[in-house]
C-alpha atoms as a PDB file:
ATOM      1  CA  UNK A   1      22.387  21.626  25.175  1.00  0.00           C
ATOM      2  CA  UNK A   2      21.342  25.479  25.949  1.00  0.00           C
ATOM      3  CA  UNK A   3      17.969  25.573  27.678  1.00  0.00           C
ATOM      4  CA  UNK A   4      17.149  28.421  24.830  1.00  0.00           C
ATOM      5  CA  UNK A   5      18.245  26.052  21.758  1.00  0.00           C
ATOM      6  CA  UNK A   6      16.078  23.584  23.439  1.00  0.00           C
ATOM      7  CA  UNK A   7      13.083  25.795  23.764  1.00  0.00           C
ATOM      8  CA  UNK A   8      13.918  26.808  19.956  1.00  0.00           C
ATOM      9  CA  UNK A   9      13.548  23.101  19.166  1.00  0.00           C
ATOM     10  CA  UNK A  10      10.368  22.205  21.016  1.00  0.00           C
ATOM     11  CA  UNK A  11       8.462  25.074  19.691  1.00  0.00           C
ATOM     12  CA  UNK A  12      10.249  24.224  15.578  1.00  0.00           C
ATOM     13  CA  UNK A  13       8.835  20.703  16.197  1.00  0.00           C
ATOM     14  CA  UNK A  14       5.740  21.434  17.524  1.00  0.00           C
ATOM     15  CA  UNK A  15       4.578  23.917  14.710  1.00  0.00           C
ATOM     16  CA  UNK A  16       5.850  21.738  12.116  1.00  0.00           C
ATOM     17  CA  UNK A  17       4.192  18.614  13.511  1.00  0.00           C
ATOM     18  CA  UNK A  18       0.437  20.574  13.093  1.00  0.00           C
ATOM     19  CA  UNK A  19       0.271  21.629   9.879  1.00  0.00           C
ATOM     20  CA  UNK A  20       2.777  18.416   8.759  1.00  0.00           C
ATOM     21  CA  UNK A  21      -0.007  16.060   8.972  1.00  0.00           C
ATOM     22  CA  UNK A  22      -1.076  17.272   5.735  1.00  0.00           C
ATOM     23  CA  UNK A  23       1.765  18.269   4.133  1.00  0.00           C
ATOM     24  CA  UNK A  24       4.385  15.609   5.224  1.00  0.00           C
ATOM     25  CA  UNK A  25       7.831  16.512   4.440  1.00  0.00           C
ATOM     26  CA  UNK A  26       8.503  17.093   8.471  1.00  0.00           C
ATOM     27  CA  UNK A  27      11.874  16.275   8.284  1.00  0.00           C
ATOM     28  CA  UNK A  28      13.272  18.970   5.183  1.00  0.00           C
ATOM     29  CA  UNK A  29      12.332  21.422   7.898  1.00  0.00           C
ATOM     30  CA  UNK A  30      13.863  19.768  11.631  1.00  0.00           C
ATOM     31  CA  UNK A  31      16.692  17.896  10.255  1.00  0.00           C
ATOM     32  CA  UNK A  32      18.480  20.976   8.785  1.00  0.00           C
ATOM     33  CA  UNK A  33      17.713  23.282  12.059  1.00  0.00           C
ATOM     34  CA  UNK A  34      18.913  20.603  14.275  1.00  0.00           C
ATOM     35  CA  UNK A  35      22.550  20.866  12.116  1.00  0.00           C
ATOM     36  CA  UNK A  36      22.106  24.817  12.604  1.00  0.00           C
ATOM     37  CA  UNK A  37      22.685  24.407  16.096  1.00  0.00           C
ATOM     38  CA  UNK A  38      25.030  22.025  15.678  1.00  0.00           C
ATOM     39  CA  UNK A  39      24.263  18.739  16.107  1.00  0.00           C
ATOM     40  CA  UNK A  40      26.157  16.051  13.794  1.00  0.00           C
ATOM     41  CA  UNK A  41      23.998  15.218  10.548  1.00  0.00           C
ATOM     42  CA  UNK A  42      24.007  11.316  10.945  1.00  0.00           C
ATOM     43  CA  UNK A  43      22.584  11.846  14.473  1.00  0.00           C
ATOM     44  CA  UNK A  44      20.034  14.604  13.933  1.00  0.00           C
ATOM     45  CA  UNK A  45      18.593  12.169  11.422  1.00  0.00           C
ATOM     46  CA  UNK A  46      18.567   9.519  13.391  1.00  0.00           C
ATOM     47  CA  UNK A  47      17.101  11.447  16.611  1.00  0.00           C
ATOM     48  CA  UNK A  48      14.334  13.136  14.698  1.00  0.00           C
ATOM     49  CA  UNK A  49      13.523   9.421  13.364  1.00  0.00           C
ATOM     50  CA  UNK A  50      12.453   8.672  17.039  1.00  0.00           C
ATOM     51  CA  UNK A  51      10.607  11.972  17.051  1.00  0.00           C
ATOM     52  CA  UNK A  52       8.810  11.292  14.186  1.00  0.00           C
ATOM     53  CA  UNK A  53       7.538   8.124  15.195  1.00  0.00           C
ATOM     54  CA  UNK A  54       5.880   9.931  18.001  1.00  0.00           C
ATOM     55  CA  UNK A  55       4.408  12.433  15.667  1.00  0.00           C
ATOM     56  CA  UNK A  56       2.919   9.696  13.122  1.00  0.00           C
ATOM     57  CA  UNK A  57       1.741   7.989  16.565  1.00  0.00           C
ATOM     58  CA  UNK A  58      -0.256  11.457  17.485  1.00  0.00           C
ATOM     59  CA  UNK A  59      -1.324  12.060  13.982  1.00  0.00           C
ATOM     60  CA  UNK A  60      -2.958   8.332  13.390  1.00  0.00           C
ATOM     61  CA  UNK A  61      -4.657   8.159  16.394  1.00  0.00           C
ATOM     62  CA  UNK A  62      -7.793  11.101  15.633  1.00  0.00           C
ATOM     63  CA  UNK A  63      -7.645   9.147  12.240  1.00  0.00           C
ATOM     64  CA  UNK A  64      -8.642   5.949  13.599  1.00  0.00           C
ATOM     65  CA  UNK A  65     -10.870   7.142  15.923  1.00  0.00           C
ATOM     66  CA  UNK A  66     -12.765   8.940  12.942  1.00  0.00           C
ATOM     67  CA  UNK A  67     -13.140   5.808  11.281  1.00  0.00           C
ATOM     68  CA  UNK A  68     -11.295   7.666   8.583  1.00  0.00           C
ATOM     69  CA  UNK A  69      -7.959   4.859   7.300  1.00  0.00           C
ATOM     70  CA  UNK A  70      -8.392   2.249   4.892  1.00  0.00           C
ATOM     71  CA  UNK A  71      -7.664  -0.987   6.506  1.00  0.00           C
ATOM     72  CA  UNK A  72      -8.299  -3.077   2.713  1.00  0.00           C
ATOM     73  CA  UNK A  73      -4.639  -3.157   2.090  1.00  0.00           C
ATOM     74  CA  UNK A  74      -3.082  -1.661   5.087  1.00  0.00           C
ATOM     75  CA  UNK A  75      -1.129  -5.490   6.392  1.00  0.00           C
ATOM     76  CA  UNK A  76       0.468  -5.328   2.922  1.00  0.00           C
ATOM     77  CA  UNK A  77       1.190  -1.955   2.638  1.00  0.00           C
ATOM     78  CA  UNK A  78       2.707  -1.868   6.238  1.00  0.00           C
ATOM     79  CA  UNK A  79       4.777  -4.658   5.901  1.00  0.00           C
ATOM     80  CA  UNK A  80       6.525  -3.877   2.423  1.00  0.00           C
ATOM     81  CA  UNK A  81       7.080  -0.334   4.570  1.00  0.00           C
ATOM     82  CA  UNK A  82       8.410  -3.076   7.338  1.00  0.00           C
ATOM     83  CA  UNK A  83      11.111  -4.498   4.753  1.00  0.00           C
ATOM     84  CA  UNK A  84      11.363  -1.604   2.610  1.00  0.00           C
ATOM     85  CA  UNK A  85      12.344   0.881   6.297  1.00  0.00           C
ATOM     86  CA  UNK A  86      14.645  -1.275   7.080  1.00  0.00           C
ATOM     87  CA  UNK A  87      17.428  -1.329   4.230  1.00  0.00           C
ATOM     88  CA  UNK A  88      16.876   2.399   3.659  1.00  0.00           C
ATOM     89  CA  UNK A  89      17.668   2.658   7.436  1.00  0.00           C
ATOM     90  CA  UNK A  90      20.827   0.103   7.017  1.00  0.00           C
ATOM     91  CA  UNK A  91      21.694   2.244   3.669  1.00  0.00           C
ATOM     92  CA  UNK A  92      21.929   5.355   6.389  1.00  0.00           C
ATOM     93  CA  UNK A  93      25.739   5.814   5.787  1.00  0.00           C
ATOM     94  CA  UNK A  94      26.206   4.449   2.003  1.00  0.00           C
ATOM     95  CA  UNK A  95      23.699   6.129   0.069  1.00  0.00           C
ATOM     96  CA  UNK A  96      24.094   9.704  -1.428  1.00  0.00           C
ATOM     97  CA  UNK A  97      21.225  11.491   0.201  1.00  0.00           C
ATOM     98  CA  UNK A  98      21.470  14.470  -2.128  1.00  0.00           C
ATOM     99  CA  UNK A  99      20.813  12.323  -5.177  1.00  0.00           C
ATOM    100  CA  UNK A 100      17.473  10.872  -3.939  1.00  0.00           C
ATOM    101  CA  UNK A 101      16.516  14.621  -2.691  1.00  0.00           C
ATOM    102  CA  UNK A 102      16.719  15.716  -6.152  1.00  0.00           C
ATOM    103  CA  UNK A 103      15.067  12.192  -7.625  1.00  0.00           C
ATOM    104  CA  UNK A 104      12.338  12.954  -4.980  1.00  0.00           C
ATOM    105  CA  UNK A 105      11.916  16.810  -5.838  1.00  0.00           C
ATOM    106  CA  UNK A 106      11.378  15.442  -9.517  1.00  0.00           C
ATOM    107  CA  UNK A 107       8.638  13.316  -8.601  1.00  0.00           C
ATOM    108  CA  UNK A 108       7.138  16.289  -7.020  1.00  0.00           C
ATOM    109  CA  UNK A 109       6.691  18.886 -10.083  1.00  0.00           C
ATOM    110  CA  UNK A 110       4.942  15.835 -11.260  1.00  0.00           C
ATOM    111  CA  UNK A 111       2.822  15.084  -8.530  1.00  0.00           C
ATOM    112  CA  UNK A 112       2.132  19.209  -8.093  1.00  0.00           C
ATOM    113  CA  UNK A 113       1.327  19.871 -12.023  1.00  0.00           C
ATOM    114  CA  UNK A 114      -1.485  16.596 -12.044  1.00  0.00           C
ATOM    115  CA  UNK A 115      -2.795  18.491  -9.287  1.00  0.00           C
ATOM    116  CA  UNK A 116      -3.179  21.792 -10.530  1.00  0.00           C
ATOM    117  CA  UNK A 117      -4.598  20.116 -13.837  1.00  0.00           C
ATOM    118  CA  UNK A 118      -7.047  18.234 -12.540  1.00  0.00           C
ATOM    119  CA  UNK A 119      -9.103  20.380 -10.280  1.00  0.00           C
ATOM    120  CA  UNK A 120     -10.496  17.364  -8.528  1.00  0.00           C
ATOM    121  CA  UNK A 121      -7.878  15.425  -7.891  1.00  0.00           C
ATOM    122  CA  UNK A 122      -7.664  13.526  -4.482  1.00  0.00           C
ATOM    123  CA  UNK A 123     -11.621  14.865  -3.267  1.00  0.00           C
ATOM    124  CA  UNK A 124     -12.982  12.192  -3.479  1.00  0.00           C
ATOM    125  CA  UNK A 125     -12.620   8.324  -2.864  1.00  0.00           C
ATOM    126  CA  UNK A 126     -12.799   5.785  -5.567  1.00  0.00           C
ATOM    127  CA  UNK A 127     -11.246   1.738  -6.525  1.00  0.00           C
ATOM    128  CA  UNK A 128      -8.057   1.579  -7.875  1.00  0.00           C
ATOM    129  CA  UNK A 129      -9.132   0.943 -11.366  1.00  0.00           C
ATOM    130  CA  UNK A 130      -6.661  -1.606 -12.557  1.00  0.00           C
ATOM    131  CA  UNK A 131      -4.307  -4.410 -11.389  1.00  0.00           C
ATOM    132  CA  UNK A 132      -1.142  -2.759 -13.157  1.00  0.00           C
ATOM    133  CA  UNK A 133      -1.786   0.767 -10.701  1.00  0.00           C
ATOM    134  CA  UNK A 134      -2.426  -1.611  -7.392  1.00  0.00           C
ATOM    135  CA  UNK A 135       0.916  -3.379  -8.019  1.00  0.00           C
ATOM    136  CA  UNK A 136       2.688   0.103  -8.813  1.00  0.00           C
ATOM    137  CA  UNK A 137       1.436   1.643  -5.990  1.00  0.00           C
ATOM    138  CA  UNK A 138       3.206  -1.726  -3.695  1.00  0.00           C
ATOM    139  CA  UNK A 139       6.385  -1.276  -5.490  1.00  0.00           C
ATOM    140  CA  UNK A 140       6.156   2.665  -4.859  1.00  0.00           C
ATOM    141  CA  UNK A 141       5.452   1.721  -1.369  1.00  0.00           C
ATOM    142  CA  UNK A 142       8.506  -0.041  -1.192  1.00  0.00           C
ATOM    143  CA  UNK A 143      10.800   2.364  -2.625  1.00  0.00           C
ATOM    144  CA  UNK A 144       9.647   5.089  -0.935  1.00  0.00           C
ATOM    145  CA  UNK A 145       9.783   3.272   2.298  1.00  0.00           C
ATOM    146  CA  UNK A 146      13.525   2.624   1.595  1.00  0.00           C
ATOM    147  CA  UNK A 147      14.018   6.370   1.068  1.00  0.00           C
ATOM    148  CA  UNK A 148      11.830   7.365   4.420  1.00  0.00           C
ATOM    149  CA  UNK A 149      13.457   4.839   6.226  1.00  0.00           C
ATOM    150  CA  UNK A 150      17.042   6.713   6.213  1.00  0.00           C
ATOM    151  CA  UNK A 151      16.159  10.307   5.867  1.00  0.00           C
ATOM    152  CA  UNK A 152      12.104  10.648   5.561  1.00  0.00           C
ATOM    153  CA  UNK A 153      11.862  14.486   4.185  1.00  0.00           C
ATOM    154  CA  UNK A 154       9.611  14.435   1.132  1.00  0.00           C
ATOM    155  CA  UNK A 155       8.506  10.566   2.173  1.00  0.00           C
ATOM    156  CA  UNK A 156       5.248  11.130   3.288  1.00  0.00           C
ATOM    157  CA  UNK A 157       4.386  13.489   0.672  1.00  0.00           C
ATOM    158  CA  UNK A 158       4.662  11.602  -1.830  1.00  0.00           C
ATOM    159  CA  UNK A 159       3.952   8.545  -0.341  1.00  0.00           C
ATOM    160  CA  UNK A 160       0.174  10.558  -0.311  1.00  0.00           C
ATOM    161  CA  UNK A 161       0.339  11.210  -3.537  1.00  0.00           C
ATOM    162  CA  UNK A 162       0.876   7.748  -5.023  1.00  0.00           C
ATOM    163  CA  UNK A 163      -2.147   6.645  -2.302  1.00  0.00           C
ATOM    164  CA  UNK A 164      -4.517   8.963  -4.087  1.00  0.00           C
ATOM    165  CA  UNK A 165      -2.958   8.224  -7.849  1.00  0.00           C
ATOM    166  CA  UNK A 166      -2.684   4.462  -7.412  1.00  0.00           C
ATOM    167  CA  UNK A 167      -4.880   3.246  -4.782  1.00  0.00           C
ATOM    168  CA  UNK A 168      -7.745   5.822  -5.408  1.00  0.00           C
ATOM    169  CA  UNK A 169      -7.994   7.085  -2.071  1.00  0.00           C
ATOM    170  CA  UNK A 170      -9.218  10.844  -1.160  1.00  0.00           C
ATOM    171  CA  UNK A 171      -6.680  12.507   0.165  1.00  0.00           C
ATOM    172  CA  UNK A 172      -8.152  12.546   3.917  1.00  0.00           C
ATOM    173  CA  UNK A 173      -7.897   8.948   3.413  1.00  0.00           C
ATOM    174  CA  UNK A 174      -4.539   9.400   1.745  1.00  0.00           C
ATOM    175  CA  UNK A 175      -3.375  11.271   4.825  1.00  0.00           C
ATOM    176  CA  UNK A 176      -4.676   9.135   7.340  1.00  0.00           C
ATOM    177  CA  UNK A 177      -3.383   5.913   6.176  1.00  0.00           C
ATOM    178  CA  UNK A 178       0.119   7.663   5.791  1.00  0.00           C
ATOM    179  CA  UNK A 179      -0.024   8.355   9.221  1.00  0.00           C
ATOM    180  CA  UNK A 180      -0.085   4.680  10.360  1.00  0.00           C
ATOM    181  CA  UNK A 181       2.726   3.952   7.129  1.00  0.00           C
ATOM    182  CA  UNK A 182       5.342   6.259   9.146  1.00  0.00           C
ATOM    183  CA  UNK A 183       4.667   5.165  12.388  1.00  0.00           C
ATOM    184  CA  UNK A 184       6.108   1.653  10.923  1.00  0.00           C
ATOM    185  CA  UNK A 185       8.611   3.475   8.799  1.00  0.00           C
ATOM    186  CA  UNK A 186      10.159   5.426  11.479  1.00  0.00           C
ATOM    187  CA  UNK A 187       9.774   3.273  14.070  1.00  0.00           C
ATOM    188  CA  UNK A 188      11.999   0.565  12.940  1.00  0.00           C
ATOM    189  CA  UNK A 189      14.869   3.024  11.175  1.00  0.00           C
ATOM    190  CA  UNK A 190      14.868   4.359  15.338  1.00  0.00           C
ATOM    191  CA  UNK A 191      15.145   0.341  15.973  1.00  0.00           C
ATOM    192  CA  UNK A 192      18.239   0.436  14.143  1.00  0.00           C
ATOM    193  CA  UNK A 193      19.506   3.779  14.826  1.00  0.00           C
ATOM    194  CA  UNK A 194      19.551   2.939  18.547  1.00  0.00           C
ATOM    195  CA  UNK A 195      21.066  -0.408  17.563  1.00  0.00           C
ATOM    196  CA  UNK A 196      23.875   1.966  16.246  1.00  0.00           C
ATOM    197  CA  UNK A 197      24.180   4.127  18.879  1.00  0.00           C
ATOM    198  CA  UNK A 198      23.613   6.960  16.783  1.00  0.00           C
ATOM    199  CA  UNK A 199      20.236   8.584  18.865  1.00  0.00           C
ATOM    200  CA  UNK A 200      20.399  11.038  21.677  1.00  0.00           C
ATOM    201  CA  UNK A 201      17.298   9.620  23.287  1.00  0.00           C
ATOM    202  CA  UNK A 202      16.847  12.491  25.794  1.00  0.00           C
ATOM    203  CA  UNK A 203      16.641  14.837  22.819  1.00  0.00           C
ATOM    204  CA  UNK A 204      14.592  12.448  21.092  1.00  0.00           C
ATOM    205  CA  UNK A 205      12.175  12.197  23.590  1.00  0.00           C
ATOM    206  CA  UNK A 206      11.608  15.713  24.195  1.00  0.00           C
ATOM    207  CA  UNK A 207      11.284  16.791  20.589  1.00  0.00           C
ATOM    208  CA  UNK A 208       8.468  13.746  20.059  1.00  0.00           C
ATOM    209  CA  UNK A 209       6.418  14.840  23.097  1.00  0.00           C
ATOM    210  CA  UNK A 210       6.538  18.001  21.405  1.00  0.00           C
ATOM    211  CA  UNK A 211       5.196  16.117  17.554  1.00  0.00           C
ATOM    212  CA  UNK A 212       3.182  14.134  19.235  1.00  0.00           C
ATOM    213  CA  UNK A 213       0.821  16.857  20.934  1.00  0.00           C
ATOM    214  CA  UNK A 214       1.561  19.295  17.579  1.00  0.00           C
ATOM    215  CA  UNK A 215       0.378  15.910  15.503  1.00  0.00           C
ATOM    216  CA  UNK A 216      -2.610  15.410  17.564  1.00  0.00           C
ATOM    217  CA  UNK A 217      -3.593  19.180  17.110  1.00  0.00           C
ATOM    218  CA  UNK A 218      -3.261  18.786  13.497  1.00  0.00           C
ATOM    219  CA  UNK A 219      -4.926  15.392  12.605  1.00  0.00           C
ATOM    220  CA  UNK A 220      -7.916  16.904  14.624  1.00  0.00           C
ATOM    221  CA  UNK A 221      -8.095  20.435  12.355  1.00  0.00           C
ATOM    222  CA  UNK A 222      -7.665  18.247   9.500  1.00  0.00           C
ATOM    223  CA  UNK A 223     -10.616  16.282  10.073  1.00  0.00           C
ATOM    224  CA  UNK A 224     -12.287  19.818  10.270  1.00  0.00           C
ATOM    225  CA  UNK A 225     -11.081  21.289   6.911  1.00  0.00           C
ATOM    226  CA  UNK A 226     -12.886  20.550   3.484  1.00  0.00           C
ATOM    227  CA  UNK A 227     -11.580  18.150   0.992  1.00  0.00           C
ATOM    228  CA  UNK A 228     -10.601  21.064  -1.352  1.00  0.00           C
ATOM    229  CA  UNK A 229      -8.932  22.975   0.768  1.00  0.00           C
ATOM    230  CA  UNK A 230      -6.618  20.086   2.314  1.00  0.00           C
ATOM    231  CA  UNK A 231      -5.734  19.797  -1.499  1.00  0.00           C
ATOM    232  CA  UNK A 232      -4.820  23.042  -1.807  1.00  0.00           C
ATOM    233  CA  UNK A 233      -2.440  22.682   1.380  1.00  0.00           C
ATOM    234  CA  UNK A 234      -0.840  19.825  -0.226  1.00  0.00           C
ATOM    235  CA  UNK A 235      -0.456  21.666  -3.587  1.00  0.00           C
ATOM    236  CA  UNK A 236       1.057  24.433  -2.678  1.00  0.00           C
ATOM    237  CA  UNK A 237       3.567  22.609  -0.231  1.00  0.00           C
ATOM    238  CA  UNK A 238       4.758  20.394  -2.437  1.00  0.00           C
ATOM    239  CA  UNK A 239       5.460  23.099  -4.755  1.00  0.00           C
ATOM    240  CA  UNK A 240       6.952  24.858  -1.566  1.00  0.00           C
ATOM    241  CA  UNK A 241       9.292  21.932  -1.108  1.00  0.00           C
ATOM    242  CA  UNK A 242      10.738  21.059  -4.518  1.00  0.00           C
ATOM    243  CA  UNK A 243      12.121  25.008  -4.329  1.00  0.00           C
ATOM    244  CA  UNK A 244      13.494  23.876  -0.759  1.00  0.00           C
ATOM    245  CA  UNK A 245      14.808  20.326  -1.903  1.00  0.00           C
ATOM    246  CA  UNK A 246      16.815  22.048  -5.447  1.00  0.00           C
ATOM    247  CA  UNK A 247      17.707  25.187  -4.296  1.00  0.00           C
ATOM    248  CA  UNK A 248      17.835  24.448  -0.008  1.00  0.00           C
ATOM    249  CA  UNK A 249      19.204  21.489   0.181  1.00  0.00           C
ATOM    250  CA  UNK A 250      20.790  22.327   3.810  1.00  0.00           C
END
């Protein structure tokens, strides 16, 4: 690879990584520059899945030194991620990826109007309020990790969103715990994707070192921003990235 395309890379990675940590949806932006400069779809997914699992590495680690994650459910939640992770990552070369971009970009007009409705939404902490939302927000879990497990762009956003909906965490909470849900997500779709031989670890490497700091920058401002105002990130980039999921798909 061109030192210059990998300088491009480093620098798209790194960016992305810092203000990712609150947005999510990392991959709608690296996986389609990667293919811009021509490397093969199937293995720019699979090499940004090892870069991301240095990112979600960088980005958990301010949040657990702040105290900040919710540990109540976090063994369940990050071992239905476990199972769930692993088909979508086995599902890599069956599954029409276009169809769940769209299914995903539905989900997040949903997500983004609830938001704007409800000018309070995700501020503040509270209980899940009944048994029916807890065991939605497992089965959610699961089928998003299926979906982040083979492609990831759009996972972590709404995987935040059904945190704060179902679970009744604030979204710095929300955010956090995600952090520690991708780390298992993308760390065992790279398992597999090296089992495959699809990864170019060199690349890989070099692009997470990249996440990694850019993750560690972010998780740090984010601790430093106001509860409203990380809302109003997430707002207006998932609104952001249902126009880039219908109309950008590439």
């Amino acid at each position: 690879m061109p030192t210059g395309t990998l300088v491009i890379l480093i620098a798209v990675f790194f960016f992305t990584s810092i203000l990712s940590v609150i947005t999510g949806s990392t991959s709608l932006i690296t996986v389609p520059v990667m293919i811009a400069f021509g490397i093969e779809p199937h293995r720019a997914v699979a090499t940004n899945m090892l870069a991301l699992t240095f990112m979600s590495v960088g980005g958990a680690l301010p949040f657990m030194r702040a105290n900040v994650i919710k540990t109540r459910r976090l063994p369940a939640l990050a071992l239905i991620t476990l199972v769930g992770s692993t088909l979508g990552a086995l599902l890599l070369l069956r599954v029409p990826m276009r169809a769940l971009q769209i299914a995903i970009a539905i989900a997040m007009i949903g997500v983004g109007l609830l938001s704007l409705m409800n000018t309070n939404f995700g501020e503040k902490g509270r209980e899940a309020t009944s048994l029916s939302a807890i065991v939605e927000g497992y089965a959610i879990t699961f089928g998003l990790a299926v979906y982040g497990g083979f492609f990831s762009g759009g996972y972590v956003t709404m995987l935040t969103a059904a945190f704060v909906i179902l679970f009744g965490m604030s979204f710095l909470e929300a955010v956090a715990s995600t952090k520690v849900m991708n780390v298992v997500s993308s760390g065992v779709a790279t398992a597999i994707f090296l089992w495959r031989g699809i990864v170019d670890v060199r690349l890989g490497l070099i692009l997470g070192a990249a996440m990694f700091l850019g993750a560690l920058l972010g998780s740090r401002i984010t601790l430093l921003v106001k509860a409203i105002w990380i809302r109003r990130i997430f707002v207006a980039a998932v609104l952001c990235l249902v126009v880039k999921m219908l109309f950008f798909p590439r």
